[in-house]
N, C-alpha and C. Protein backbone atom coordinates (compact mmCIF):
# COMPACT_ATOMS: atom_id res chain seq x y z
N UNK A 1 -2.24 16.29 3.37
CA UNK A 1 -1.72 15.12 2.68
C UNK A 1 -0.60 15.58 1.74
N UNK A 2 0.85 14.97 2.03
CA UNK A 2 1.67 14.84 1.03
C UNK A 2 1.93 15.19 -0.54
N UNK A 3 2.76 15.26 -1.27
CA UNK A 3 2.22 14.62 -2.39
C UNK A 3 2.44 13.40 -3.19
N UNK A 4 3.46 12.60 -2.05
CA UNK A 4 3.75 11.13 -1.82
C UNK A 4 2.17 10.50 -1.67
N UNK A 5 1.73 10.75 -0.79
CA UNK A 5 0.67 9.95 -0.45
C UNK A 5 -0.64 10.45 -1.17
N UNK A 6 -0.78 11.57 -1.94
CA UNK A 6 -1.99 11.74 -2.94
C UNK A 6 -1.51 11.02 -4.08
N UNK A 7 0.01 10.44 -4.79
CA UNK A 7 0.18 9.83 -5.41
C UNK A 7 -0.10 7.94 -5.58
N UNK A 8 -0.09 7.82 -3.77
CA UNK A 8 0.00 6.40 -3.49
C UNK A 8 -2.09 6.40 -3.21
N UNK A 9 -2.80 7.45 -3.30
CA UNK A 9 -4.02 7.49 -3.34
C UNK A 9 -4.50 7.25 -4.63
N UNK A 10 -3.90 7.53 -5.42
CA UNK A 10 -4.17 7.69 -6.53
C UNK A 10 -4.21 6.32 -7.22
N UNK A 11 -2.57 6.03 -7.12
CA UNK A 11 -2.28 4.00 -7.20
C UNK A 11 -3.51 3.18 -6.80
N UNK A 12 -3.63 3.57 -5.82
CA UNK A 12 -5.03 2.61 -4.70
C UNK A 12 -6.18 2.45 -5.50
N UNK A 13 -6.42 4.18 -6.45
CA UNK A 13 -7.70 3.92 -6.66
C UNK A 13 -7.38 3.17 -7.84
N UNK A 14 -6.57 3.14 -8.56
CA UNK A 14 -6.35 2.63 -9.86
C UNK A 14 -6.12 0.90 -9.89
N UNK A 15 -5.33 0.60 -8.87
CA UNK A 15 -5.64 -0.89 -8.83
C UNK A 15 -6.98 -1.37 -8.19
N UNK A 16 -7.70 -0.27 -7.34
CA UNK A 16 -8.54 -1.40 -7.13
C UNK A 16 -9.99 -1.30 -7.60
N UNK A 17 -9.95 -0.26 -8.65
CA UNK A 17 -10.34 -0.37 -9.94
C UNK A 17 -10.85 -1.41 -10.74
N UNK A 18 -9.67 -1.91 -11.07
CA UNK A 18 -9.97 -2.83 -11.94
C UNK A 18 -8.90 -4.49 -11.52
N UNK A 19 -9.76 -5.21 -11.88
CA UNK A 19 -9.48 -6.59 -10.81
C UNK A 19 -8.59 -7.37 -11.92
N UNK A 20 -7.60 -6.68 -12.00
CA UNK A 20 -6.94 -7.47 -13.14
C UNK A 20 -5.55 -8.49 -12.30
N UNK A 21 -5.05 -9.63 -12.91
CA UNK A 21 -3.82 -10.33 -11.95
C UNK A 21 -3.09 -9.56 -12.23
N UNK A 22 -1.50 -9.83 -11.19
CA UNK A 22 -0.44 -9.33 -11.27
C UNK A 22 -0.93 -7.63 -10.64
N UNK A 23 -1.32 -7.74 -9.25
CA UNK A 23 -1.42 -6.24 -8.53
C UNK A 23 -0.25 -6.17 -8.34
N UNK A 24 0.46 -4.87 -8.71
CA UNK A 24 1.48 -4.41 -8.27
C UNK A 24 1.44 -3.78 -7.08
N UNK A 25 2.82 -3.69 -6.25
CA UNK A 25 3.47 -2.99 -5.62
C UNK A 25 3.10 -1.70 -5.28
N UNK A 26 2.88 -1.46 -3.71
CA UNK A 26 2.48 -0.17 -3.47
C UNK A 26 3.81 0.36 -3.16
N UNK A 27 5.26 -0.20 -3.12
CA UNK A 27 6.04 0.62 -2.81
C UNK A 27 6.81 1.53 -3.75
N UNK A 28 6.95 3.13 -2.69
CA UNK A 28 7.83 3.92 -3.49
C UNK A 28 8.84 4.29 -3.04
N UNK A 29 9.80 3.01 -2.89
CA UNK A 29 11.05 3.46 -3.01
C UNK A 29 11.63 3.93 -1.71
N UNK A 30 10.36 4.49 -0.60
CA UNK A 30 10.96 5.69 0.65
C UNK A 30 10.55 4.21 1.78
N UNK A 31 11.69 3.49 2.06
CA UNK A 31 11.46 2.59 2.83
C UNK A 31 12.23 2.96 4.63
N UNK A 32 11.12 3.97 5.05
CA UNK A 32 11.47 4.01 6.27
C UNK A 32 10.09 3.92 7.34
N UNK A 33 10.90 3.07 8.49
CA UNK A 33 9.26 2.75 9.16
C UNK A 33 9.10 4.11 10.06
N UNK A 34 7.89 4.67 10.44
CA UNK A 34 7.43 5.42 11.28
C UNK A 34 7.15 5.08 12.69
N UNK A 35 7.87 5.06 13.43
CA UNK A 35 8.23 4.39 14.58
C UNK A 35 6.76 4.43 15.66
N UNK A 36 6.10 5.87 15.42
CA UNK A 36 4.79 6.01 15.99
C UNK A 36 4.04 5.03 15.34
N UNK A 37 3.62 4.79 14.04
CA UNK A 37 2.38 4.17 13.28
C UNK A 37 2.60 3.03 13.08
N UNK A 38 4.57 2.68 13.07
CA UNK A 38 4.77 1.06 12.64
C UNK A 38 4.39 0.90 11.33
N UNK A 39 3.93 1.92 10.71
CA UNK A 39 3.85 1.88 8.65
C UNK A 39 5.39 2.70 8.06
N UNK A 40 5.07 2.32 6.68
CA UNK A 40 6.33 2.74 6.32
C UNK A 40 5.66 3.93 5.97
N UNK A 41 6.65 4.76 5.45
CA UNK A 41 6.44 6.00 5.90
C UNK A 41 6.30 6.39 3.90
N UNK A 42 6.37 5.47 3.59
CA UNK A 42 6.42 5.49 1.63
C UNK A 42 4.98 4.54 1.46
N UNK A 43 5.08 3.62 1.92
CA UNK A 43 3.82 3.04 1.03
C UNK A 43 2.64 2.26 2.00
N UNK A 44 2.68 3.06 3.76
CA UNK A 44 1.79 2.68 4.06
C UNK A 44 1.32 1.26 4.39
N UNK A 45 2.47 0.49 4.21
CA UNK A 45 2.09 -1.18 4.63
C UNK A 45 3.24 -1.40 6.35
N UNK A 46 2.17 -2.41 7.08
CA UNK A 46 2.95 -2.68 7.73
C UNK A 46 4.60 -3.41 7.33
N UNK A 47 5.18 -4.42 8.56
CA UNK A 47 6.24 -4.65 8.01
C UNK A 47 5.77 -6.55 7.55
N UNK A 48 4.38 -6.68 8.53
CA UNK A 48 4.34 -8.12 8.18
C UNK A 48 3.64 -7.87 6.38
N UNK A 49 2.84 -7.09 6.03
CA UNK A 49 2.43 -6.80 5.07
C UNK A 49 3.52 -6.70 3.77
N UNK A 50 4.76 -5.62 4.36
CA UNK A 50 5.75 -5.89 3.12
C UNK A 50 6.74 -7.71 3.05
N UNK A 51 7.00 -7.97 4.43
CA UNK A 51 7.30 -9.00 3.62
C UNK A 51 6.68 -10.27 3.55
N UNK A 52 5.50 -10.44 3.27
CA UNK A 52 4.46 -11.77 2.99
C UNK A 52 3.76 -11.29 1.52
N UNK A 53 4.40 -9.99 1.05
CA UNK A 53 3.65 -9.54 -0.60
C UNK A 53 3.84 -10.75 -1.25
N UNK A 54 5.44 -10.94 -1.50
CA UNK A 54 5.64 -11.31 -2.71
C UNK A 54 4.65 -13.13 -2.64
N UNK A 55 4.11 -13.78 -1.46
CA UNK A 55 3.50 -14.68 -1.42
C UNK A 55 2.16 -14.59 -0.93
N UNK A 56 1.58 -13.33 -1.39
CA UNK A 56 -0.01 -13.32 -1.13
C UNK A 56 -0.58 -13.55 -2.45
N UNK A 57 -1.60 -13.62 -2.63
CA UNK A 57 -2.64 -13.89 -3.22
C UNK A 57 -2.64 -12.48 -3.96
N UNK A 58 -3.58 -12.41 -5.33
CA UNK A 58 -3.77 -11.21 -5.84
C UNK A 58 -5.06 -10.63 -5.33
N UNK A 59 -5.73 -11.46 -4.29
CA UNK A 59 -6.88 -11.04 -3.63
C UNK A 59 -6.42 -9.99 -2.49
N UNK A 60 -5.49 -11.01 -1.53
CA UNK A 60 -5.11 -10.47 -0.63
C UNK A 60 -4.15 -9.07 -0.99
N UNK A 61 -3.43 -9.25 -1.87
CA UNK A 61 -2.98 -7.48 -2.29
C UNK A 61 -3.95 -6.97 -2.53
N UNK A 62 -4.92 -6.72 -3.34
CA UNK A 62 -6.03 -6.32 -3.41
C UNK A 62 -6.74 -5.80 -1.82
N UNK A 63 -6.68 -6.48 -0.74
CA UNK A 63 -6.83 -6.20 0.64
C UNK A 63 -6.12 -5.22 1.25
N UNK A 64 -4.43 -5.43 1.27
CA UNK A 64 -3.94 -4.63 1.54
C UNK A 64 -4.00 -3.10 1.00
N UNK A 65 -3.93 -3.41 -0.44
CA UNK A 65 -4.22 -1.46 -0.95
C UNK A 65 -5.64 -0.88 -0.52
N UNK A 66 -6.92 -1.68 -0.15
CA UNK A 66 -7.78 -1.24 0.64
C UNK A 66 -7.58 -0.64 1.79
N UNK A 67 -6.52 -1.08 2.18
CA UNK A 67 -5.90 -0.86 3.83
C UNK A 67 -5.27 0.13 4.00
N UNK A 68 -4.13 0.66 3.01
CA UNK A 68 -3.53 1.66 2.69
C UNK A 68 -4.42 2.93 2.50
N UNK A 69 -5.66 2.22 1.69
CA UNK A 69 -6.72 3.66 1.38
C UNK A 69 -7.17 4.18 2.43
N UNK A 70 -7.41 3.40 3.45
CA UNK A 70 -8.06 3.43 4.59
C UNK A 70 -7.12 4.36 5.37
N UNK A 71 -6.28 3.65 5.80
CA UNK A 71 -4.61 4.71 6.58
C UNK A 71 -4.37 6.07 6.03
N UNK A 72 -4.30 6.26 4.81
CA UNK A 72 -4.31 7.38 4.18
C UNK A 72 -4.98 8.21 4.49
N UNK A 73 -6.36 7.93 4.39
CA UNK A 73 -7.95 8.77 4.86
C UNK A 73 -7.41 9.14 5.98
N UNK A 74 -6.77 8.55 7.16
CA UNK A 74 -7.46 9.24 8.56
C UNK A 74 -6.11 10.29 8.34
């Protein structure tokens, strides 16, 4: 593991932590897709995932950084 992605492990555990509104943004900045995985290659979300953020739910972000934790692991 990276140390991009022990950082974006780290984010994961910290938002989903604590259930507070206004989940931020798993992205960092490195917006390139991985043509094998179809994730970005920075923050681990698909592409329908990055652009339906800014109109999800703070539940459903909350879902997605589960998802990310998950991707990360394998």
């Amino acid at each position: 593991m990276n140390a991009r992605m022990k950082l974006l492990a780290h984010r994961a555990t910290l938002v989903l932590a604590k259930p507070e509104p206004h989940v931020p943004s798993p992205c960092m900045s490195v917006c390139v897709m991985d043509p094998q995985s179809a994730m970005c290659s920075g923050c681990w979300r698909s592409l329908e995932e990055i652009g339906a953020w800014s109109r999800m739910s703070d539940e459903a972000k909350r879902q997605v950084w589960q998802r990310i934790q998950q991707r990360i692991a394998f």
